[in-house]
Protein backbone atom coordinates (compact mmCIF):
# COMPACT_ATOMS: atom_id res chain seq x y z
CA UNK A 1 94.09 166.95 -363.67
CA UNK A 2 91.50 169.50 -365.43
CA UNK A 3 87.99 170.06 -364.13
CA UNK A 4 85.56 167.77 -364.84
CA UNK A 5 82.01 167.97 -365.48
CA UNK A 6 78.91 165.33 -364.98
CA UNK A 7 76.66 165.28 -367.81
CA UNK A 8 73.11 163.90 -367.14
CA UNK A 9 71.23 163.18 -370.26
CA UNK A 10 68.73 160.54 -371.53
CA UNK A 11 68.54 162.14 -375.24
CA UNK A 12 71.83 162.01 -377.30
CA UNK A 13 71.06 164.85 -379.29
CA UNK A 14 71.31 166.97 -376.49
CA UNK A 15 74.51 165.24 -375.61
CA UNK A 16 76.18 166.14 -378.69
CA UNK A 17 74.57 169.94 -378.69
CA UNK A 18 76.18 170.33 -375.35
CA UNK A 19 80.00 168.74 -376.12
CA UNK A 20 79.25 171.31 -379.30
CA UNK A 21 78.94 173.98 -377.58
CA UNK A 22 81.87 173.28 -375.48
CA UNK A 23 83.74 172.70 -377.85
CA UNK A 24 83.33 175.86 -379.88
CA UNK A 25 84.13 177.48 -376.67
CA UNK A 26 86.98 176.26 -376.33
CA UNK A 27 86.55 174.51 -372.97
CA UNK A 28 89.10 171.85 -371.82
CA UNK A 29 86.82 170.21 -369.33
CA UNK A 30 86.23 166.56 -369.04
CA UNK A 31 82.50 165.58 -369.64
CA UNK A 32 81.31 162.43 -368.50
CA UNK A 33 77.88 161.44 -369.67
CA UNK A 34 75.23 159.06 -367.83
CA UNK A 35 71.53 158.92 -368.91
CA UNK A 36 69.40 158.91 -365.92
CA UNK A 37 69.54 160.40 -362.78
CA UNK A 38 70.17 156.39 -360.76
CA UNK A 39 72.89 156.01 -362.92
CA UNK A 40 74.56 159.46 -361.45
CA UNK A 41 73.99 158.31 -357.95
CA UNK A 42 76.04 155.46 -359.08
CA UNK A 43 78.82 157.45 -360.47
CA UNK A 44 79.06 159.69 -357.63
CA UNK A 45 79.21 156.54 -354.77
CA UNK A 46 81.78 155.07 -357.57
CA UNK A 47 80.11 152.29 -357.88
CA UNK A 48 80.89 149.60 -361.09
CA UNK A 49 81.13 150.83 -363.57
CA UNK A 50 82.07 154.05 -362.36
CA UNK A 51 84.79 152.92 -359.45
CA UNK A 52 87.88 154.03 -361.60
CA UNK A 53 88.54 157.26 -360.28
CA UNK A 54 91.28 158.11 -362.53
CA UNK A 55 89.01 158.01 -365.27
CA UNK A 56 85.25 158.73 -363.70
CA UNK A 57 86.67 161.62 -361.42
CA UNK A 58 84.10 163.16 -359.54
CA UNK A 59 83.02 166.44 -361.26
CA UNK A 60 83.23 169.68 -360.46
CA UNK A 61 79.96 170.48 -362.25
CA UNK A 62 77.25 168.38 -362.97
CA UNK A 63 74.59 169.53 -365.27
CA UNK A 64 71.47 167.51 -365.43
CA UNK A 65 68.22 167.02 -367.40
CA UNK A 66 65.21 167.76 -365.59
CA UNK A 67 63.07 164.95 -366.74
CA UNK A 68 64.64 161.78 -367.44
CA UNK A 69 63.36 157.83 -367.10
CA UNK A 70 64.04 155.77 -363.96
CA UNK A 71 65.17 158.98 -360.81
CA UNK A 72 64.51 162.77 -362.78
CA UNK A 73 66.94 165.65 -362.22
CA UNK A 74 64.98 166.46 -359.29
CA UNK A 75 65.41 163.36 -357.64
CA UNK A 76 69.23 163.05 -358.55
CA UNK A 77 69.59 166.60 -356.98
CA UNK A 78 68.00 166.29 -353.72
CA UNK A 79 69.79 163.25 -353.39
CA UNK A 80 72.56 165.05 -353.55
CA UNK A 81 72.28 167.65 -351.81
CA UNK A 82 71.48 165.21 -349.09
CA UNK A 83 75.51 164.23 -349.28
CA UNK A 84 77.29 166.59 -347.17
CA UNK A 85 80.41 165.58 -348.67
CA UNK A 86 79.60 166.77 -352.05
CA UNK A 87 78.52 170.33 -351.04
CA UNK A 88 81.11 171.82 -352.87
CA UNK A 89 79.72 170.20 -356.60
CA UNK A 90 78.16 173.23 -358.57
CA UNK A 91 74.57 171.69 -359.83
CA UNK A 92 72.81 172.68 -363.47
CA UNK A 93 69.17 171.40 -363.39
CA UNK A 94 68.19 171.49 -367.49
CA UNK A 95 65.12 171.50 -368.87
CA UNK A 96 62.95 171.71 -372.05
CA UNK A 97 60.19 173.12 -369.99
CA UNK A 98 58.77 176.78 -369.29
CA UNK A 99 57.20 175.69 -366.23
CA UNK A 100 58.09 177.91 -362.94
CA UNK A 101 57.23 175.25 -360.61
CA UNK A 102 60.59 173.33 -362.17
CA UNK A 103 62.39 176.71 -361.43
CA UNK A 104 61.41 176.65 -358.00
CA UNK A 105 61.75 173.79 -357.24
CA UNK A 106 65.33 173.31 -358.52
CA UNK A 107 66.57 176.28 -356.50
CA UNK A 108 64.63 174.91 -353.28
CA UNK A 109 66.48 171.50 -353.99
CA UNK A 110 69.69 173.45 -354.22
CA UNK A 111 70.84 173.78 -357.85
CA UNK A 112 73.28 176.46 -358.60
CA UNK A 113 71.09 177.27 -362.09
CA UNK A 114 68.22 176.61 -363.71
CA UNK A 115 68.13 176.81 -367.27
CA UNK A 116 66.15 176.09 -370.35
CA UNK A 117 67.07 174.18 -373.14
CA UNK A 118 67.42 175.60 -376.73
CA UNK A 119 67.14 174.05 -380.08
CA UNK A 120 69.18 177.48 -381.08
CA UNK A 121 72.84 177.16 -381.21
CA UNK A 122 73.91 180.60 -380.37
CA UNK A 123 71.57 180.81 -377.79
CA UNK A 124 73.52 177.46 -376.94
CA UNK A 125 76.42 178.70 -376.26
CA UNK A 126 75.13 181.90 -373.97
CA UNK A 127 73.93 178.88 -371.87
CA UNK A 128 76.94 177.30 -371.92
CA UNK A 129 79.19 180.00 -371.17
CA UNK A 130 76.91 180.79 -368.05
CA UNK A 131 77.70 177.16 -366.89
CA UNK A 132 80.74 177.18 -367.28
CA UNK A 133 80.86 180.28 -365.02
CA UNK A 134 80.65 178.34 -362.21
CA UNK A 135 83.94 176.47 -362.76
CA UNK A 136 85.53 179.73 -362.61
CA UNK A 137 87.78 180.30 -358.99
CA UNK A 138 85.72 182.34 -356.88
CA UNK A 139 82.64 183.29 -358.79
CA UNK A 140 81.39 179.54 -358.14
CA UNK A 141 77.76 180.22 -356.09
CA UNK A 142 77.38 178.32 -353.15
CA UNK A 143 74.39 175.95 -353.15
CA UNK A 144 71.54 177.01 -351.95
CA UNK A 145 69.65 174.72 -350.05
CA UNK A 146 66.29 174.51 -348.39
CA UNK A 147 64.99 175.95 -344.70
């Protein structure tokens, strides 16, 4: 089975942007998409509707929207990060803000990269080639994680 990534989005128009941007890449990776971050927690404990494995695998990647409705990227993340047994699960916190304080605080949470979104397609695709860097054997960062 290929890699598969975790896609954590609340607005569909990013959702497409991103699968675009794969896609002109030329990516092969699986991308399953939830919209908020309690959903995720759900897919990751495989909980209905996500307890087919064959078909929800757990990802390799997960990139995530910083700001989303009901548990934010944040949350989601140090959650996470929280689960020993998915210490191996690269983590993309992405976000429409400039703010620093998100940047910080995503790499004191753990995340692998922090990145802004663009509206720009080419810039699109620089972001998503540095994402999907960290599928690549031996060039994946280890998490960093608080303390």
């Amino acid at each position: 089975m290929g890699q598969t990534i975790l896609l954590v989005e609340d607005v569909e128009a990013d959702v497409f942007f991103f699968r675009r941007a794969l896609s002109r890449l030329g990516s092969d990776v699986s991308v399953r998409v939830v919209s908020n971050g309690a959903e995720a927690q759900r897919y990751m404990e495989g909980q209905p509707p996500y307890d087919n494995r064959n078909y929800f695998q757990l990802p390799s990647l997960i990139v995530c929207d910083f700001k989303m409705p009901r548990r934010t990227g944040a949350d989601f993340l140090e959650w996470l990060r929280q689960c020993r047994h998915f210490d191996d699960i690269s983590f993309v916190l992405f976000s429409g803000s400039v703010l620093l304080e998100e940047e910080e605080l995503a790499m004191k949470l753990g995340a692998n990269l922090y990145l802004r979104k663009s509206g720009d397609f080419a810039e699109m695709l620089d972001r998503t080639r540095n994402i999907l860097e960290l599928l690549e054997p031996r060039r994946n960062t280890a998490p960093r994680y608080p303390g």
